[in-house]
Protein backbone atom coordinates (compact mmCIF):
# COMPACT_ATOMS: atom_id res chain seq x y z
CA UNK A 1 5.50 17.94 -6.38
CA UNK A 2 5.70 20.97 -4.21
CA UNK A 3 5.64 18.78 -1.13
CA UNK A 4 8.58 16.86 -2.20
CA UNK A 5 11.12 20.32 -3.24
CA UNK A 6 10.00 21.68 0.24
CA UNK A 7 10.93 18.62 1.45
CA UNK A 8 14.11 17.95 -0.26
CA UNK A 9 15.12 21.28 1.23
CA UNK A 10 13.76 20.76 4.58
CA UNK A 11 15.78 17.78 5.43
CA UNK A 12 18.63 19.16 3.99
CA UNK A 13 18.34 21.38 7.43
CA UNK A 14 18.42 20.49 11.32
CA UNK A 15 15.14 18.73 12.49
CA UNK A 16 13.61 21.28 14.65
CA UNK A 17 15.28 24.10 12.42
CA UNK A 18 12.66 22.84 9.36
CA UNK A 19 10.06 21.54 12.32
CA UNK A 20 9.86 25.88 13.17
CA UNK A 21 10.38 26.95 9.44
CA UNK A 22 7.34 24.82 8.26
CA UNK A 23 5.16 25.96 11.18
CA UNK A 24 6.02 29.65 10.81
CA UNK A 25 4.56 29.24 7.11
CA UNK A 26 1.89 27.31 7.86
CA UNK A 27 1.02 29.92 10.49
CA UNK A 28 1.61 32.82 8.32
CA UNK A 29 -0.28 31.24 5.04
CA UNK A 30 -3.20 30.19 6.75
CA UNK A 31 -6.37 31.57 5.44
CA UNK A 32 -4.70 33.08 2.49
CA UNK A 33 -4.85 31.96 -1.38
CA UNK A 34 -1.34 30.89 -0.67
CA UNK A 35 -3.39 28.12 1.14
CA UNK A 36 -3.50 26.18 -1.97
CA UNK A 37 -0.11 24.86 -1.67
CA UNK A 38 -1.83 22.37 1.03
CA UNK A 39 -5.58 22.82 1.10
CA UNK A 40 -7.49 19.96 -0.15
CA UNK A 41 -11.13 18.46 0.18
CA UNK A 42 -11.38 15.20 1.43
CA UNK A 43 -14.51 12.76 1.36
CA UNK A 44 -16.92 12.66 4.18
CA UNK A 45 -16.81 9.33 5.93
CA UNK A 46 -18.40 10.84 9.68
CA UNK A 47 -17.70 8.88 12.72
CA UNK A 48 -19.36 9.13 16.10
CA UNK A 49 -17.80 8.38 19.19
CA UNK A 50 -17.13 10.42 22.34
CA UNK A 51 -20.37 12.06 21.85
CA UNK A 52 -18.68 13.69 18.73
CA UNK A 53 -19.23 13.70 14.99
CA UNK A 54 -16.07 13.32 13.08
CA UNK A 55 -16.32 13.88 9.47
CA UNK A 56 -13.51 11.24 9.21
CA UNK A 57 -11.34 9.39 11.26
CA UNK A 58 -8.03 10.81 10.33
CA UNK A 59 -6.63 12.84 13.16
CA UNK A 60 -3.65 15.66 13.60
CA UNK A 61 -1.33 13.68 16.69
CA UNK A 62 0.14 16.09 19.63
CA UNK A 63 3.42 17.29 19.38
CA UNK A 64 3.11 18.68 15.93
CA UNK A 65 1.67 22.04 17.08
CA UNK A 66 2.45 22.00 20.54
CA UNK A 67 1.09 25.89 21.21
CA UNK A 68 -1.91 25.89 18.73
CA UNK A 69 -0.30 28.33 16.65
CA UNK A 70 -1.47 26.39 13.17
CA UNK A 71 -4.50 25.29 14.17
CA UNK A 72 -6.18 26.71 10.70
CA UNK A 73 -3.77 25.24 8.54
CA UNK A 74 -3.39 21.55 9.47
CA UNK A 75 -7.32 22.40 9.45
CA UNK A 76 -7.57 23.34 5.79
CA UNK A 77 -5.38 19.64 5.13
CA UNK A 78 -8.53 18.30 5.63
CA UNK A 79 -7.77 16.74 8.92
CA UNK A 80 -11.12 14.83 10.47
CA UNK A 81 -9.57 16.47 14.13
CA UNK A 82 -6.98 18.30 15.21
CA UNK A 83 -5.12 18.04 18.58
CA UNK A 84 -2.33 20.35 20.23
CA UNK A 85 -0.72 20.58 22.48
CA UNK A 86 1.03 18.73 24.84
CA UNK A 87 0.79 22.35 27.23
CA UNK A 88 1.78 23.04 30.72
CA UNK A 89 0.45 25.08 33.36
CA UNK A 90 3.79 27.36 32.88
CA UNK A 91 6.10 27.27 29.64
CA UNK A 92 9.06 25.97 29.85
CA UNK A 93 11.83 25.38 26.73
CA UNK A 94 12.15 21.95 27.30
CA UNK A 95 15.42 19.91 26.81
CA UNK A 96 18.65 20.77 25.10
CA UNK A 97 18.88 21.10 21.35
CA UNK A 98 19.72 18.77 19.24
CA UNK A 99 16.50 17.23 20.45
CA UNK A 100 14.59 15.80 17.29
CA UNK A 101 16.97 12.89 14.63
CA UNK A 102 15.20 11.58 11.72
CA UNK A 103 15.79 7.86 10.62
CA UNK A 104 14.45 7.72 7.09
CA UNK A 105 15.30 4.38 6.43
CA UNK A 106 12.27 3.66 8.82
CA UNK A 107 10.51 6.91 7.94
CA UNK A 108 10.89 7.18 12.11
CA UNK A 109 12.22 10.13 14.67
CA UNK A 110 13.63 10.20 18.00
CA UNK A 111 12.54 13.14 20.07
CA UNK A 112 13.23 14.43 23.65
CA UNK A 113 11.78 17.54 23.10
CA UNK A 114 10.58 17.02 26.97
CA UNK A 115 7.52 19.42 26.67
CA UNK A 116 8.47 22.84 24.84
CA UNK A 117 5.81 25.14 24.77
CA UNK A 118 4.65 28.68 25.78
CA UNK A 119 2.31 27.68 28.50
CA UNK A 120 -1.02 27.22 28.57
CA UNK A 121 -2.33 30.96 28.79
CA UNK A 122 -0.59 31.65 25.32
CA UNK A 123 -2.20 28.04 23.58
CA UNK A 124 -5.59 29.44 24.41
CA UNK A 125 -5.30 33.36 23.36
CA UNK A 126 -4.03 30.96 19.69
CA UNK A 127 -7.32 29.13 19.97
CA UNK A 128 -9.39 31.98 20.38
CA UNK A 129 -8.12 33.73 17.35
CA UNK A 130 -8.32 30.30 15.09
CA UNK A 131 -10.96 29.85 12.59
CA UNK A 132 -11.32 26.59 12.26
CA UNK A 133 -14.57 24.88 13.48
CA UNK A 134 -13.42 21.55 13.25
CA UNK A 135 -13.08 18.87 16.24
CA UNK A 136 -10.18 20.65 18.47
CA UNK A 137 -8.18 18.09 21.25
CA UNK A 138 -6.01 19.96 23.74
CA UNK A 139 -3.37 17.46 25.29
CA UNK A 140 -2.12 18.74 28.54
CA UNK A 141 1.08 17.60 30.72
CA UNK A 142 3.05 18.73 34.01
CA UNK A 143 5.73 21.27 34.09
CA UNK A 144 9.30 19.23 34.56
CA UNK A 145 9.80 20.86 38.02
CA UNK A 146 6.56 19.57 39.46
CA UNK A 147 7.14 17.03 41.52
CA UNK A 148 5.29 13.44 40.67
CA UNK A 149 3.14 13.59 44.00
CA UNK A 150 1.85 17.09 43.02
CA UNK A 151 1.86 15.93 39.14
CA UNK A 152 -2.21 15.76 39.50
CA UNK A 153 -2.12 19.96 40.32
CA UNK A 154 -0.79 20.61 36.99
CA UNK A 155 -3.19 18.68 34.88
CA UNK A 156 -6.05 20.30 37.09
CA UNK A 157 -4.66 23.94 36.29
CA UNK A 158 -4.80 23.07 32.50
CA UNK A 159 -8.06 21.54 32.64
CA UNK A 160 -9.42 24.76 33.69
CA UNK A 161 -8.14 26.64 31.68
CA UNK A 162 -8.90 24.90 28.12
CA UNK A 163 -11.73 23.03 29.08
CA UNK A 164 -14.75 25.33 27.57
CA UNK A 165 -12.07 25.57 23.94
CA UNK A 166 -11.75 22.18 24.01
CA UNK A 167 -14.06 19.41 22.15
CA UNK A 168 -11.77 16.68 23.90
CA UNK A 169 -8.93 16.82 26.55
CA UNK A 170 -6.01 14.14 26.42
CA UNK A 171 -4.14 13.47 29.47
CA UNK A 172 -0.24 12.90 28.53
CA UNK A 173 1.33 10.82 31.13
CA UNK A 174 2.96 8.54 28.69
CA UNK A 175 6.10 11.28 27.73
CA UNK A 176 9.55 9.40 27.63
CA UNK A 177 10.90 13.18 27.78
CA UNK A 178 9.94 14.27 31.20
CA UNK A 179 12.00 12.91 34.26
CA UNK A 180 9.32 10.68 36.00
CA UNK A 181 6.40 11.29 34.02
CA UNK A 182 5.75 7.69 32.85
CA UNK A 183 5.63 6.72 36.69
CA UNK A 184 1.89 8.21 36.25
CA UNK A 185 0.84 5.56 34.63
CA UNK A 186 0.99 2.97 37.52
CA UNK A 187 -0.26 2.33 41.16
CA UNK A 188 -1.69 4.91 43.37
CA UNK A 189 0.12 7.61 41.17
CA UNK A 190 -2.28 6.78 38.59
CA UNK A 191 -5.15 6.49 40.53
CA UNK A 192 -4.84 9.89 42.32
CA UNK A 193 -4.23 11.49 38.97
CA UNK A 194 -7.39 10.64 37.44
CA UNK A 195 -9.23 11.11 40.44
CA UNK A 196 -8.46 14.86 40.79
CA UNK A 197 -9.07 15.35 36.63
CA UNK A 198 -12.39 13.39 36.85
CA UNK A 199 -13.50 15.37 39.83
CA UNK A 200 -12.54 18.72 38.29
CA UNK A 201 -13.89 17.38 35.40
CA UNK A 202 -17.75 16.93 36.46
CA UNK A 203 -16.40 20.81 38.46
CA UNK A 204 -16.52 21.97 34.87
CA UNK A 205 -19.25 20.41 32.96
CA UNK A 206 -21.74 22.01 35.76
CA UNK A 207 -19.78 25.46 35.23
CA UNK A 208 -19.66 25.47 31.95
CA UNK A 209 -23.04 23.68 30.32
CA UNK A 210 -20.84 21.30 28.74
CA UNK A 211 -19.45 17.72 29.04
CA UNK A 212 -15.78 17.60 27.55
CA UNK A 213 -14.28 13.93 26.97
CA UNK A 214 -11.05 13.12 28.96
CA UNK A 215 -8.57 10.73 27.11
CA UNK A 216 -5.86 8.96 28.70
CA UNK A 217 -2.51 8.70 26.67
CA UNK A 218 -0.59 5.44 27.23
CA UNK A 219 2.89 4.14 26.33
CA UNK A 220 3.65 1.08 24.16
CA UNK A 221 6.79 0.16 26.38
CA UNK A 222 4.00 -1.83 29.10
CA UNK A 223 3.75 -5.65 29.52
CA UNK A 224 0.49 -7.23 29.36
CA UNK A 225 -0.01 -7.09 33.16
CA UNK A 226 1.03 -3.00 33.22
CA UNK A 227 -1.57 -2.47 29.96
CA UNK A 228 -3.96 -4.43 31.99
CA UNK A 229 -3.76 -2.41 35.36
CA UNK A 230 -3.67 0.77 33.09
CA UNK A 231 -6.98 0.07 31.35
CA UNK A 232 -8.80 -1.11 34.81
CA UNK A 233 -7.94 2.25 36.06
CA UNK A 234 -8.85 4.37 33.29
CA UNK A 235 -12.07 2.39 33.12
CA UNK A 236 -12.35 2.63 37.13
CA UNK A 237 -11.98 6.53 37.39
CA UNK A 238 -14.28 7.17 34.61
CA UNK A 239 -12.26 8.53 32.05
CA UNK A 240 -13.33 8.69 28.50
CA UNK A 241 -11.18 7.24 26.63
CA UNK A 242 -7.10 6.08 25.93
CA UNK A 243 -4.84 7.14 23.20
CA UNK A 244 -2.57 4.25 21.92
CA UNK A 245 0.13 4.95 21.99
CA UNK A 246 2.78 7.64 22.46
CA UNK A 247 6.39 6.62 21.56
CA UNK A 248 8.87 3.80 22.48
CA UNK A 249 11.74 3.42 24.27
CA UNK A 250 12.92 0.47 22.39
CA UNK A 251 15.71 0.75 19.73
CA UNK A 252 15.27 -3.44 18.15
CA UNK A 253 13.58 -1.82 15.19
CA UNK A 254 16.53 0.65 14.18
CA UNK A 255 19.77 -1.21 15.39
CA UNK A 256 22.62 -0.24 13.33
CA UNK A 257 21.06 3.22 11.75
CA UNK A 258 22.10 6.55 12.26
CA UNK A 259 21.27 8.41 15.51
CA UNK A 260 19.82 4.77 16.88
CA UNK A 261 21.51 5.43 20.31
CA UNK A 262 20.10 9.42 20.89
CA UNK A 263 17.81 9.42 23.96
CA UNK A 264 14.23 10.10 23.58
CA UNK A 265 10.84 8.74 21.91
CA UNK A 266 11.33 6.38 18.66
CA UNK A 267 8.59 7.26 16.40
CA UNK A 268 7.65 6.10 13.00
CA UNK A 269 7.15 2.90 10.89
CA UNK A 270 8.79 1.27 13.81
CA UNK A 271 5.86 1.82 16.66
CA UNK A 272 3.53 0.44 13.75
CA UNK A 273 3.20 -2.96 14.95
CA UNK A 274 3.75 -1.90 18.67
CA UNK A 275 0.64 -0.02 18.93
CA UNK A 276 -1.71 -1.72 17.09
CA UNK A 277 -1.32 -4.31 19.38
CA UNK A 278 -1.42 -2.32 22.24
CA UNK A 279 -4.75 -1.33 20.98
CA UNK A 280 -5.83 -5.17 20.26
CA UNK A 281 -5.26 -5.96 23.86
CA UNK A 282 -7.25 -3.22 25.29
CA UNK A 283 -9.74 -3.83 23.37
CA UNK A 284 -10.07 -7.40 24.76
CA UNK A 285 -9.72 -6.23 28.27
CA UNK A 286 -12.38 -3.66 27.64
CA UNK A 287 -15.20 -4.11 24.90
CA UNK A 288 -16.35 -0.59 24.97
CA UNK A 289 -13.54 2.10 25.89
CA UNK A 290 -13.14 4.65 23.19
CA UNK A 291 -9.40 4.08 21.40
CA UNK A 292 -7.79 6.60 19.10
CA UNK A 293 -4.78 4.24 17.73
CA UNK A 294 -1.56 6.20 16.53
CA UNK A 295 2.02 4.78 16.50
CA UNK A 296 3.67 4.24 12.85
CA UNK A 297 0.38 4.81 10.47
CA UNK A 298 2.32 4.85 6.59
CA UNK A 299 -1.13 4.49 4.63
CA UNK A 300 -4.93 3.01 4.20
CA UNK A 301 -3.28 -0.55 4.80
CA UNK A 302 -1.81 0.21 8.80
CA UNK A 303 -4.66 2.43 9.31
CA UNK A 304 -7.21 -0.20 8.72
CA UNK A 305 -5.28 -1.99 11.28
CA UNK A 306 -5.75 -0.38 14.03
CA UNK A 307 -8.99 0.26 13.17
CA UNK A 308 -9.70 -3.82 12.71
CA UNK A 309 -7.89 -3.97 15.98
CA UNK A 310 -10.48 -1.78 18.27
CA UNK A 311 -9.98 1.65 17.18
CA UNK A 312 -12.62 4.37 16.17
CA UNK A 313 -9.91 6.96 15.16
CA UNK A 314 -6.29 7.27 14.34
CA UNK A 315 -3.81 10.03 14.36
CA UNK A 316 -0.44 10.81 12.24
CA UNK A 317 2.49 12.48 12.85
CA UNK A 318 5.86 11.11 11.72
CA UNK A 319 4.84 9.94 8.70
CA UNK A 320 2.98 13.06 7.92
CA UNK A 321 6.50 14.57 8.26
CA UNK A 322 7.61 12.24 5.54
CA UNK A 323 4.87 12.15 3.33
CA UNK A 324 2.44 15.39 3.81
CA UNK A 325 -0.85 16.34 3.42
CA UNK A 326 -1.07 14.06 0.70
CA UNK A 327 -0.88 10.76 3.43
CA UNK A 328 -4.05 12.01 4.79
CA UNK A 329 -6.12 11.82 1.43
CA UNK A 330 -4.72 8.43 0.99
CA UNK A 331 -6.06 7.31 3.94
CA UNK A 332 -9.29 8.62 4.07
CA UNK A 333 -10.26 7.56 0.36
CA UNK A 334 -8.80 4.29 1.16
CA UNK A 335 -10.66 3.32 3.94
């Protein structure tokens, strides 16, 4: 009931206007007995994978909480992991506003946010003052002035820096938002990318006691040959994991609808289908690679999905926006 007034008012307002008003609460309520408006207890249902236990599969996408400034409230939802992020080495304020359209006849959003956030110095003075002790991902990116063939520098510099606050670290090169950035994902680009983050990678785990998981996140907008290649390399270089997937360029799903045409990532109901079987074909190409599916997860039902299609974990965001904490419960009891 609460969810639904605040949200009645909320997208009575500009997208990123109630995006920043929800945060700044969430932030500021955290840890208080005002906490009850969203705190709930969820049932354990653990998973293992990654060399981490998960008390259950139900994960906090990237994007949400882009500087880690909420870290202990989306943890008190009940969340089984939380990621944030994406950060760059430097911050940057990202594209021009408007920048985020809803579409809830799809319960979808188009973004081009193109990677907003304070840097990655001010993310990790956030996660040192959190108190949450729950799984923590930190999704890193490259500063839109980096050039492509010095892409691999950026990802490096954030790796150091988060790697001993981080449980897991997701490399974003799947952005539609960031001139170029999607180029990562193929060729040589690709390869000398994950290269330089695996080597830095062992770098750390000697310097630090600890081995940290890398994930890779992909795109759903890749034909079978492209998801192929992709996998191979991911697989080749040693990385951990992939995250499937980030947002679509396509516009089939939402022809005809408000804001259809505005630039950016569709998100939403419509990316359901697209990711889950981006997931199923990885999975065939690869028996073993860890997946976290996410792309258009409504309830227990599409969850299950990509779960049944190779999946340990899955991640919300869109239709968290829509629904709230209480999509999470749903989920998790109904799986």
């Amino acid at each position: 009931m609460l969810f639904e007034l605040a949200k009645k008012f909320m997208f009575s307002q500009d997208a990123e206007w109630s995006h920043n008003f929800a945060l700044n609460n969430l932030r500021r309520f955290a840890n208080t007995p005002l906490n009850f408006i969203w705190k709930q207890s969820l049932p354990s249902k653990p998973v293992k994978v990654l060399g981490l236990e998960f008390p259950n599969p139900v994960g906090l996408a990237a994007g949400l909480d882009k500087n880690g400034e909420c870290i202990d409230g989306f943890g008190e939802m009940g969340f089984g992991f939380v990621e944030i992020g994406t950060v760059t080495p430097v911050g940057q304020p990202g594209n021009a506003k408007p920048r985020i359209f809803r579409l809830p006849e799809q319960n979808a959003i188009i973004n081009r946010m193109g990677f907003n956030n304070h840097g990655v110095d001010n993310l990790i003075e956030n996660v040192k003052k959190a108190q949450y002790k729950g799984i923590l991902g930190i999704n890193i990116g490259k500063n839109k002035d980096t050039p492509n063939e010095k892409g691999h520098e950026d990802y490096v510099i954030c790796m150091q820096k988060v790697y001993q606050y981080a449980d897991y670290i997701t490399v974003n090169i799947s952005s539609p938002n960031t001139p170029g950035l999607r180029d990562l994902q193929f060729g040589d680009s690709l390869t000398v990318l994950l290269s330089a983050v695996k080597e830095q990678q062992l770098i750390l785990e000697k310097e630090h006691g600890k081995y940290v998981p890398v994930l890779v996140k992909i795109a759903p907008d890749m034909d079978d040959v492209a998801i192929e290649q992709v996998v191979e390399c991911i697989t080749k270089e040693g990385m951990d994991g992939i995250i499937a997937t980030n947002t679509t360029l396509s516009r089939d799903a939402v022809q005809g609808l408000p804001h259809c045409d505005e630039a950016g990532g569709l998100s939403g109901n419509p990316v359901t289908d697209m990711s889950t079987e981006v997931i199923r074909k990885i999975r065939a190409i690869n028996s073993d690679v860890p997946i976290i599916g996410v792309g258009g997860i409504n309830n227990a039902e599409t969850a299950k999905q990509k779960l049944e299609a190779g999946a340990s974990l899955v991640q919300v965001y869109t239709n968290f926006i829509y629904q709230g904490p209480k999509l999470i419960k749903d989920i998790v009891e109904g799986l």
